[in-house]
Protein backbone atom coordinates (compact mmCIF):
# COMPACT_ATOMS: atom_id res chain seq x y z
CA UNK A 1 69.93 81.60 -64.06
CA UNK A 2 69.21 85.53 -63.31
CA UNK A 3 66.52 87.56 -62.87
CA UNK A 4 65.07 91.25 -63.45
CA UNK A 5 62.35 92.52 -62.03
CA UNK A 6 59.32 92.95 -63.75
CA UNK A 7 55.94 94.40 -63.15
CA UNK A 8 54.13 94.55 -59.29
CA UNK A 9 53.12 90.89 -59.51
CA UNK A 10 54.14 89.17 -62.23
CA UNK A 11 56.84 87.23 -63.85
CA UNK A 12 60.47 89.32 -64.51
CA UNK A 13 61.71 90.44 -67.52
CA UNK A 14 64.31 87.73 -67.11
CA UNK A 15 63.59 85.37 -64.67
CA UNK A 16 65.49 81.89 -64.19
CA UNK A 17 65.09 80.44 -67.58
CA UNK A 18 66.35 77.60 -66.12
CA UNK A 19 63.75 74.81 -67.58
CA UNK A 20 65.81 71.83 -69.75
CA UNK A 21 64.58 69.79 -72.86
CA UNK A 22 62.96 66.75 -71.73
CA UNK A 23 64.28 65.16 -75.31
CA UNK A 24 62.20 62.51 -76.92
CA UNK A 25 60.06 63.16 -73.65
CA UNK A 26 56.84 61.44 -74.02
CA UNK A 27 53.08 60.98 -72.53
CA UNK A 28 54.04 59.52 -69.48
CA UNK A 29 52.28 58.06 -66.83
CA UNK A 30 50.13 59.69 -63.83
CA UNK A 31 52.20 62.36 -61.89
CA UNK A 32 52.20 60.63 -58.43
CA UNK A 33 53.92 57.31 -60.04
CA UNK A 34 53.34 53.98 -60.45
CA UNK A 35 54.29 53.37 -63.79
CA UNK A 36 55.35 50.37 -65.42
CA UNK A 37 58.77 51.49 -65.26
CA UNK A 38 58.85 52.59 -61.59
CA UNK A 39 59.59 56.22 -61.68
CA UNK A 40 57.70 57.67 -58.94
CA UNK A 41 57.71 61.51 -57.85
CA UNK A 42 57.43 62.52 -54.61
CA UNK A 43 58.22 65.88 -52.41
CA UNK A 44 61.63 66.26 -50.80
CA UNK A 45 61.46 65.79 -46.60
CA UNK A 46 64.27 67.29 -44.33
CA UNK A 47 65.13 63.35 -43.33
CA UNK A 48 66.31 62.57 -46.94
CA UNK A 49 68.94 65.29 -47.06
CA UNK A 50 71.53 62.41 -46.65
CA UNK A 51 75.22 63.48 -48.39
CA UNK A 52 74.60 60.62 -50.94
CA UNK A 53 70.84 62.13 -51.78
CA UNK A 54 71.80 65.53 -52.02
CA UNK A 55 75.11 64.57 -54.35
CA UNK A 56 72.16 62.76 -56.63
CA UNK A 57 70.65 66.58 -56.63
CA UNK A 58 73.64 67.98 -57.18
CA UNK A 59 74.34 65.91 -60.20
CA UNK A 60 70.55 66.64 -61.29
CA UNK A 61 71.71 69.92 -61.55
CA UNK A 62 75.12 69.79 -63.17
CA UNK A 63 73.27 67.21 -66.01
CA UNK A 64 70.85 69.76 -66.75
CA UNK A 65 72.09 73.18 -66.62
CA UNK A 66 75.49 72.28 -67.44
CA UNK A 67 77.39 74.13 -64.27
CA UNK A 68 76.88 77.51 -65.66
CA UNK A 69 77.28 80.58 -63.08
CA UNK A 70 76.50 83.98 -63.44
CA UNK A 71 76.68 84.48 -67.08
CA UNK A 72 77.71 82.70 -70.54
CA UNK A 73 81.37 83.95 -69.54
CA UNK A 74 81.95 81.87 -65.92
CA UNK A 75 81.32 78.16 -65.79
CA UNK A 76 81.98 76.23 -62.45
CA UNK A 77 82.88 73.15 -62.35
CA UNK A 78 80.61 70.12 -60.53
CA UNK A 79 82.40 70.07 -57.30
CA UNK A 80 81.13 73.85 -57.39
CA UNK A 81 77.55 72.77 -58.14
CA UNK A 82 77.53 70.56 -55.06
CA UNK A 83 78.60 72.74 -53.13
CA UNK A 84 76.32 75.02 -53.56
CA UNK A 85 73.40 72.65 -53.60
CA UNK A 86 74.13 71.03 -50.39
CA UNK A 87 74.42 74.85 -48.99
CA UNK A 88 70.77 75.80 -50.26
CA UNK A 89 68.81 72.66 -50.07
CA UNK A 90 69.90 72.15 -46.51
CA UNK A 91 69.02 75.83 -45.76
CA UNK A 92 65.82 75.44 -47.48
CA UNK A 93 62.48 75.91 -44.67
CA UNK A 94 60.82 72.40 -44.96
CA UNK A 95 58.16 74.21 -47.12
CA UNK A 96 60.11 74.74 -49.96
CA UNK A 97 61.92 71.15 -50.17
CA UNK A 98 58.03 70.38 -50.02
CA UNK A 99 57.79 72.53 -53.41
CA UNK A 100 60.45 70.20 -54.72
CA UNK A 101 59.23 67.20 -56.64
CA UNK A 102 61.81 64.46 -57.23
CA UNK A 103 61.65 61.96 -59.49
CA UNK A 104 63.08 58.32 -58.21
CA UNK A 105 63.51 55.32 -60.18
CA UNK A 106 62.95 51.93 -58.47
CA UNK A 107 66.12 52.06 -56.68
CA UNK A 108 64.48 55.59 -54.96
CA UNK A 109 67.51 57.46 -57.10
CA UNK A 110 66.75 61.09 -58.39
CA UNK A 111 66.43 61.04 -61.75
CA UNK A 112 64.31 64.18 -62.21
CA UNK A 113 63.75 67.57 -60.30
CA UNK A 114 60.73 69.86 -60.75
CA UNK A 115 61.37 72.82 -57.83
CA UNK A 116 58.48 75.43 -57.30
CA UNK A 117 58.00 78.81 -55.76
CA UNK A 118 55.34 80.63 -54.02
CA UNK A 119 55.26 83.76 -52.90
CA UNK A 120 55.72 82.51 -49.33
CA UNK A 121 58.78 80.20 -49.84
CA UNK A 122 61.92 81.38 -50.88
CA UNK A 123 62.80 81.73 -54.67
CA UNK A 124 65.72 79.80 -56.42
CA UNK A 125 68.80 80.11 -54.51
CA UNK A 126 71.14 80.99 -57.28
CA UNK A 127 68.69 84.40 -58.11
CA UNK A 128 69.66 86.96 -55.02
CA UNK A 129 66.87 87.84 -53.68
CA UNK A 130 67.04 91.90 -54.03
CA UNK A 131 66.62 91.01 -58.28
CA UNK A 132 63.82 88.47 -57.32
CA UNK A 133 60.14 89.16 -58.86
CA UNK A 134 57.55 89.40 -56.68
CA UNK A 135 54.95 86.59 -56.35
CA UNK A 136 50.90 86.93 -55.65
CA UNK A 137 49.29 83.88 -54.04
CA UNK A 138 47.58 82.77 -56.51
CA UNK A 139 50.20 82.17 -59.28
CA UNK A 140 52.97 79.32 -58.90
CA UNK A 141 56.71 79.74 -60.17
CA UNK A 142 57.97 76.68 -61.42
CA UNK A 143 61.69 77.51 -60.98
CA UNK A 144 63.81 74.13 -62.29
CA UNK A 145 62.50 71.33 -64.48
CA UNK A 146 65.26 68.88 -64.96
CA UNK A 147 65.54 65.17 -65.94
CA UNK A 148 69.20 63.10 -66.16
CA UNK A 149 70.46 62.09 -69.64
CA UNK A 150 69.81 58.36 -68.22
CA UNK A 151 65.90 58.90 -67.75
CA UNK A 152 64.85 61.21 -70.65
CA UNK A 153 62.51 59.61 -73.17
CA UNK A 154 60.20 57.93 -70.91
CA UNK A 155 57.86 60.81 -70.25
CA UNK A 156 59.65 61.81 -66.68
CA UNK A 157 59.58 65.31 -67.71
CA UNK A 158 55.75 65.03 -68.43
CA UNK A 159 55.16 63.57 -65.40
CA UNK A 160 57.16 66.03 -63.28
CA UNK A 161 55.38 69.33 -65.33
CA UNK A 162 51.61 67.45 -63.77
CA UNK A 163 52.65 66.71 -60.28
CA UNK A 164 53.69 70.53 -60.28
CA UNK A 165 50.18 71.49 -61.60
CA UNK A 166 48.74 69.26 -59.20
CA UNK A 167 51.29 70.46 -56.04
CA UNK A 168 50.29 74.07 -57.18
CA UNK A 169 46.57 73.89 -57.09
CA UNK A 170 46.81 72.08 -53.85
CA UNK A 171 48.39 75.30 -52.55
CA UNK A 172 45.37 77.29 -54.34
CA UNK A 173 47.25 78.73 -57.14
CA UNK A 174 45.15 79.41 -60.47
CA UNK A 175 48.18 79.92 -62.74
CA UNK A 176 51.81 78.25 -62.76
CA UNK A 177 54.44 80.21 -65.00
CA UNK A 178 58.08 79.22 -66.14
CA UNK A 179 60.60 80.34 -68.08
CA UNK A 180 62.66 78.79 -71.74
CA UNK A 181 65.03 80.30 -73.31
CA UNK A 182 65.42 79.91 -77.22
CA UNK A 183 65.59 77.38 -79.28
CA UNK A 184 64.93 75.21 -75.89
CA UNK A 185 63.27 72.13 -77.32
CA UNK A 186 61.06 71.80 -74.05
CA UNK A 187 58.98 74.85 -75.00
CA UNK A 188 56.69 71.86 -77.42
CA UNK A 189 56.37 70.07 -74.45
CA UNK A 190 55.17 72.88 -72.30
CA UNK A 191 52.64 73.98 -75.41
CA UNK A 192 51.26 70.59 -75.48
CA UNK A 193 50.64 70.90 -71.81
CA UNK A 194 48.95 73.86 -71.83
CA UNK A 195 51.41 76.25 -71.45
CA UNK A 196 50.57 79.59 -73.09
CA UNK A 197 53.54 82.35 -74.38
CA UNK A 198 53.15 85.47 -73.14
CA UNK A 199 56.09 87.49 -74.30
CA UNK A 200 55.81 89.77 -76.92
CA UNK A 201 58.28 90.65 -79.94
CA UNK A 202 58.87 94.30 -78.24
CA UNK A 203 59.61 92.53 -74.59
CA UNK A 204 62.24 90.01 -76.27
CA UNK A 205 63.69 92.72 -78.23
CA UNK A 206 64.59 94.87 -74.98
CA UNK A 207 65.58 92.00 -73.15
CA UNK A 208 67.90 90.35 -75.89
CA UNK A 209 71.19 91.84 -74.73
CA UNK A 210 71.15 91.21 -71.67
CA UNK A 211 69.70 87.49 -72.21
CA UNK A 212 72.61 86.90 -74.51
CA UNK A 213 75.15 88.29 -72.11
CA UNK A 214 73.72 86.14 -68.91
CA UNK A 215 73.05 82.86 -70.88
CA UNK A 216 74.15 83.15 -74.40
CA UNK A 217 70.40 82.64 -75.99
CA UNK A 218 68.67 85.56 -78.03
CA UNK A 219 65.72 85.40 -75.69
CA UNK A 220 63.66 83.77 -72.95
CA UNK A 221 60.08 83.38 -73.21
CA UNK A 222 57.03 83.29 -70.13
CA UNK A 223 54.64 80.34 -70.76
CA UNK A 224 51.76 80.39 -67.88
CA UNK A 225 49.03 77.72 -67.83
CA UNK A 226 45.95 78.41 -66.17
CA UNK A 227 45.19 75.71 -63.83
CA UNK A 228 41.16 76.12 -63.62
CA UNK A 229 40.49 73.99 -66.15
């Protein structure tokens, strides 16, 4: 994931494209759980950052974004991606674990991750926060959207993208943005909820190279959904 600044504001040119395809992800249930199949999500409190809770993160994150660094060139390996997860989530203020929604099966194991940012919490801990975009108080970042190989296809991810629409307009936003890179399957599943492209042909033509030299993908595309209606 990387970012580039953009305009005073808004989302970056490149900004943590970090959203994974929720394959074969369907309708799903309500967003605060109690479905059928007991996934339930719920924000992340300080008193659950237990070793074994934050290695279930950690492996959230190696499933999903498949232990890349800093660009297409440097992978790290999972012992790496702990590491580094343990580090930020237990550094994270208690508002932005609140910002993370986690889905748990019945056994109360992570199976799903949707982490937000405002423009009072910090942003994604693997962007530095000199190349971070600036945030207004009305819009919501979601920053990761990630579901395990072992829970994808029963509408987790669907369930995760409305508990963020409904964490975001509890903190007032109007809008949520994320970004997808190419060819990311997900970006269906973000148009059929609501999700709206807003990067034009001339922006992904000036940031191609570097996209393609950070993640390997031609391009990643903004979707925002405006959340007043």
């Amino acid at each position: 994931a990387a970012t580039v600044v953009g305009v005073a504001g808004g989302p970056g040119i490149l900004e943590a494209p970090a959203q994974q395809a929720f394959a074969g992800d369907g309708a799903g249930a309500g967003a605060g759980g109690g479905a059928g199949d007991g996934i339930r999500i719920e924000p992340l409190r300080r008193h659950e950052l237990t070793p074994d809770f934050l290695q279930q993160i950690g492996s959230l994150y190696d499933d999903g974004f498949g232990g890349k660094a800093c660009c297409v060139c440097c992978y790290q390996p999972e012992s790496m991606t702990q590491a580094n997860v343990r580090k930020a989530y237990t550094a994270f203020p208690d508002a932005k674990l609140e910002a993370c929604g986690v889905a748990r099966d019945a056994a109360g194991r992570a199976v799903g991750l949707a982490q937000l940012g405002f423009h009072d919490t910090p942003g994604d801990f693997e962007i530095p926060a000199c190349m971070a975009s600036r945030m207004q108080p009305h819009r919501c970042h979601l920053e990761r959207a990630v579901v395990s190989s072992s829970a994808r296809g029963k509408g987790v991810g669907t369930r995760l993208l409305q508990w963020a629409d409904e964490y975001a307009r509890g903190r007032g936003c109007t809008e949520i943005y994320l970004e997808v890179v190419h060819g990311n399957r997900c970006a269906a599943l973000y148009a059929r909820h609501g999700y709206v492209n807003k990067t034009s042909d001339c922006r992904r033509c000036a940031m191609c190279p570097l996209v393609f030299c950070l993640m390997g993908y031609l391009y990643a595309d903004t979707m925002l959904k405006d959340l007043r209606g």
